[in-house]
N, C-alpha and C. Protein backbone atom coordinates (compact mmCIF):
# COMPACT_ATOMS: atom_id res chain seq x y z
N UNK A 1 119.86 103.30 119.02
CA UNK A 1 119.33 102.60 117.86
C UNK A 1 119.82 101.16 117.87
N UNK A 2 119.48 100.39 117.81
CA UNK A 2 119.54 98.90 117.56
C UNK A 2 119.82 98.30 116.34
N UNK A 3 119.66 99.30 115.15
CA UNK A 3 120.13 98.19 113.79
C UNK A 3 119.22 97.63 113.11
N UNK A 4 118.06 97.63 114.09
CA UNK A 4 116.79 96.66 112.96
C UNK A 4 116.02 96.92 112.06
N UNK A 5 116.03 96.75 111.32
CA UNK A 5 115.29 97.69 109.80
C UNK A 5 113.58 97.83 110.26
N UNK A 6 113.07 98.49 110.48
CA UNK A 6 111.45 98.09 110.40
C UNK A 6 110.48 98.12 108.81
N UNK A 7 109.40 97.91 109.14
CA UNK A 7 108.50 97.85 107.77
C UNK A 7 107.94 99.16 107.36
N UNK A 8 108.85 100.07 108.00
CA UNK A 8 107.69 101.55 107.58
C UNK A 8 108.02 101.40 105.87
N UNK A 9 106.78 102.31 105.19
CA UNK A 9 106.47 103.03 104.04
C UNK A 9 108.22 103.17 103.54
N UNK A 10 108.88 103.02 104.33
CA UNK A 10 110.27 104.05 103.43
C UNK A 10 111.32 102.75 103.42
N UNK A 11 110.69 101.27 103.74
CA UNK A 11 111.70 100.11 103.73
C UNK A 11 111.93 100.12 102.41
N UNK A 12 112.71 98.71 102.64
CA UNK A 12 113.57 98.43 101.25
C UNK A 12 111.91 98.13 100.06
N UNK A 13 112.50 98.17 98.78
CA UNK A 13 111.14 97.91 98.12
C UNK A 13 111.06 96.23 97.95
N UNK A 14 111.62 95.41 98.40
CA UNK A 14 111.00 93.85 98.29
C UNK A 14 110.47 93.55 99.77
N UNK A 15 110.62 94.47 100.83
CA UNK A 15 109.28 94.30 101.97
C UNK A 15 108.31 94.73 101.57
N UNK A 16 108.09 95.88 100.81
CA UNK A 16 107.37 97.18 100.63
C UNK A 16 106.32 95.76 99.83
N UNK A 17 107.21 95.15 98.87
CA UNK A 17 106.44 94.14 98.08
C UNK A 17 105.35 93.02 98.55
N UNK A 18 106.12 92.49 99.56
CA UNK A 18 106.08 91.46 100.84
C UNK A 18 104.22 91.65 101.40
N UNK A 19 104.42 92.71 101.84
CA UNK A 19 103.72 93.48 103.16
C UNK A 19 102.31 93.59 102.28
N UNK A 20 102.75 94.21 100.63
CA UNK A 20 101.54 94.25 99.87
C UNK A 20 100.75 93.09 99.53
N UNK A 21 101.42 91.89 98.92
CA UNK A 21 101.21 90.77 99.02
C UNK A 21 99.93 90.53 100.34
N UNK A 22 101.03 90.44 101.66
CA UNK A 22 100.48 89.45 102.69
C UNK A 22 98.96 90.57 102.94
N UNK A 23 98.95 91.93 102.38
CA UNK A 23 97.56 92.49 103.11
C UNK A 23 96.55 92.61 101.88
N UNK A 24 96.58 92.41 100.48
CA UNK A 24 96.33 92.51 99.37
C UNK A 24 94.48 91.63 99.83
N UNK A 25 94.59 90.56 100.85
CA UNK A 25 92.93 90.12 100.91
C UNK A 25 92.48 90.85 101.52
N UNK A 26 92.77 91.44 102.66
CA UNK A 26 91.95 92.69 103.32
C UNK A 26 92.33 94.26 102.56
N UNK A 27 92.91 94.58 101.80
CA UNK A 27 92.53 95.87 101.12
C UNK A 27 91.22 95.20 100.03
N UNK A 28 91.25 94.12 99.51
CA UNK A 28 90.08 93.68 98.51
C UNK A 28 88.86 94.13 99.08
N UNK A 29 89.21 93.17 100.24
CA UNK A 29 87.35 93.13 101.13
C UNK A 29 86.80 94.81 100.93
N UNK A 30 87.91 95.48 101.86
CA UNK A 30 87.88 96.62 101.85
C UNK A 30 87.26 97.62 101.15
N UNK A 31 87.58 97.18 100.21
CA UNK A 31 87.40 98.20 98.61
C UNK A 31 86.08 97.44 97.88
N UNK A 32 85.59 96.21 98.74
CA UNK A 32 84.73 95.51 98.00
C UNK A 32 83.56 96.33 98.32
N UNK A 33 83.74 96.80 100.11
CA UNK A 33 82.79 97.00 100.77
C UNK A 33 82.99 98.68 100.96
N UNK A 34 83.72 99.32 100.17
CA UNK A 34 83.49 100.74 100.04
C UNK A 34 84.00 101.31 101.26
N UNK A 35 85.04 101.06 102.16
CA UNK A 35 85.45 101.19 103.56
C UNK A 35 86.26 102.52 103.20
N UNK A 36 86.12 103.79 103.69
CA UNK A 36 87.44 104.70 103.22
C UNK A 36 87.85 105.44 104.10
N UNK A 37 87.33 105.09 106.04
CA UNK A 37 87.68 105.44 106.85
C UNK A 37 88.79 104.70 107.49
N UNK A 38 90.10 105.07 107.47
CA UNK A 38 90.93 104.08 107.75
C UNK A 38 90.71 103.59 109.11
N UNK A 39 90.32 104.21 110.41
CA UNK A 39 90.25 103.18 111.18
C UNK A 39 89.56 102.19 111.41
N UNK A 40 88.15 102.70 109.88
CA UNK A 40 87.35 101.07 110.26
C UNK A 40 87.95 100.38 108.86
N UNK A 41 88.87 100.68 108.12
CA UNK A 41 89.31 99.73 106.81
C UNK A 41 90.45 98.78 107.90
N UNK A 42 91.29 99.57 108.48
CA UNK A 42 92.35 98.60 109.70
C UNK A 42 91.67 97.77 110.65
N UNK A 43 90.79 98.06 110.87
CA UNK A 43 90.05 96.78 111.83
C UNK A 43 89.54 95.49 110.90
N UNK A 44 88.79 95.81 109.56
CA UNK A 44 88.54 94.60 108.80
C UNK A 44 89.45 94.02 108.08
N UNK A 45 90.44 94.96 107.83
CA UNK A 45 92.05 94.38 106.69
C UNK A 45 92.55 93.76 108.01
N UNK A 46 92.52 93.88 108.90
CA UNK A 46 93.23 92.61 110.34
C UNK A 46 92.55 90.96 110.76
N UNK A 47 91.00 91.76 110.80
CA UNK A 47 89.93 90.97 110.55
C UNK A 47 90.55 89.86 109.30
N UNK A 48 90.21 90.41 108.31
CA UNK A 48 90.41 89.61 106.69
C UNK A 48 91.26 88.98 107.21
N UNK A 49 92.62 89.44 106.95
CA UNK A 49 93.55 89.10 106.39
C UNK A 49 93.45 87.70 107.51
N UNK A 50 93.55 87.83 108.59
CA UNK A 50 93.26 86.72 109.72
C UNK A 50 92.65 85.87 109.47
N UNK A 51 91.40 85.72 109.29
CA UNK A 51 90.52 84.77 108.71
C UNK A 51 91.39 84.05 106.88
N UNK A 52 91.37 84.99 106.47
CA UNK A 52 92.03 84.34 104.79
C UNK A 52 93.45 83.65 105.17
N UNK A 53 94.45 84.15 106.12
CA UNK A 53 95.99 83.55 105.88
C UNK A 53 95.30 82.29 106.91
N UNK A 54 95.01 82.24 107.83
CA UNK A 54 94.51 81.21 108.89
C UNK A 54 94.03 79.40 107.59
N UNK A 55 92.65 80.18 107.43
CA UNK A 55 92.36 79.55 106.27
C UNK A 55 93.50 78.59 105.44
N UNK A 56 93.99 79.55 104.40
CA UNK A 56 95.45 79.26 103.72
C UNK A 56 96.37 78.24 104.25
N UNK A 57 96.32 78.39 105.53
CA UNK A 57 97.43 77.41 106.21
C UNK A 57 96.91 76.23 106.74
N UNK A 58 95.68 76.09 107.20
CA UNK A 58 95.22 74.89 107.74
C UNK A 58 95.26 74.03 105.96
N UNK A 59 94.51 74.80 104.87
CA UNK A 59 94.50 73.89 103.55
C UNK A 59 95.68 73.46 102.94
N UNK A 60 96.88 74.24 103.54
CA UNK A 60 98.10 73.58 103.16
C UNK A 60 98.44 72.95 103.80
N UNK A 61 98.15 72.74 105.67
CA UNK A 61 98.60 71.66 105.94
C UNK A 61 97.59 70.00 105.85
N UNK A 62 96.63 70.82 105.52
CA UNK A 62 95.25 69.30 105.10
C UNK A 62 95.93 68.58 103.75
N UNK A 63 96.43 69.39 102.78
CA UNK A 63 97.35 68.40 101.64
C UNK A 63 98.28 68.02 102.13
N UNK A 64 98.88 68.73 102.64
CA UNK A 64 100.49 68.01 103.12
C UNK A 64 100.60 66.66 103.82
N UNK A 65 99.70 66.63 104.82
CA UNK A 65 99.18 65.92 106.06
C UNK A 65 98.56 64.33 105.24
């Protein structure tokens, strides 16, 4: 064992928080679009979330900049 905490279901509850946060735009889409097979809800919540945080960061660095 190595010591390193991972993100499973049973982490501390302010990752548990974290993790909900950072996937919260792809469970939306998800649920927008009635998805309830998880391996095609995990392909578009990767999808999403990719496209939305990507997004997010170029517009924060277009103000910053």
């Amino acid at each position: 064992m190595s010591g390193r905490r991972s993100l499973a279901p049973g982490g501390p509850p302010s990752q548990i928080k974290v993790m909900k946060w950072l996937l919260w735009p792809g469970d939306r889409i998800c649920d927008a679009l009635g998805l309830r097979d998880p391996d095609d809800r995990q392909t578009l919540r990767l999808f999403a979330n990719t496209v939305v945080w990507s997004a997010v960061i170029v517009l924060v660095a277009l103000i910053v900049a």
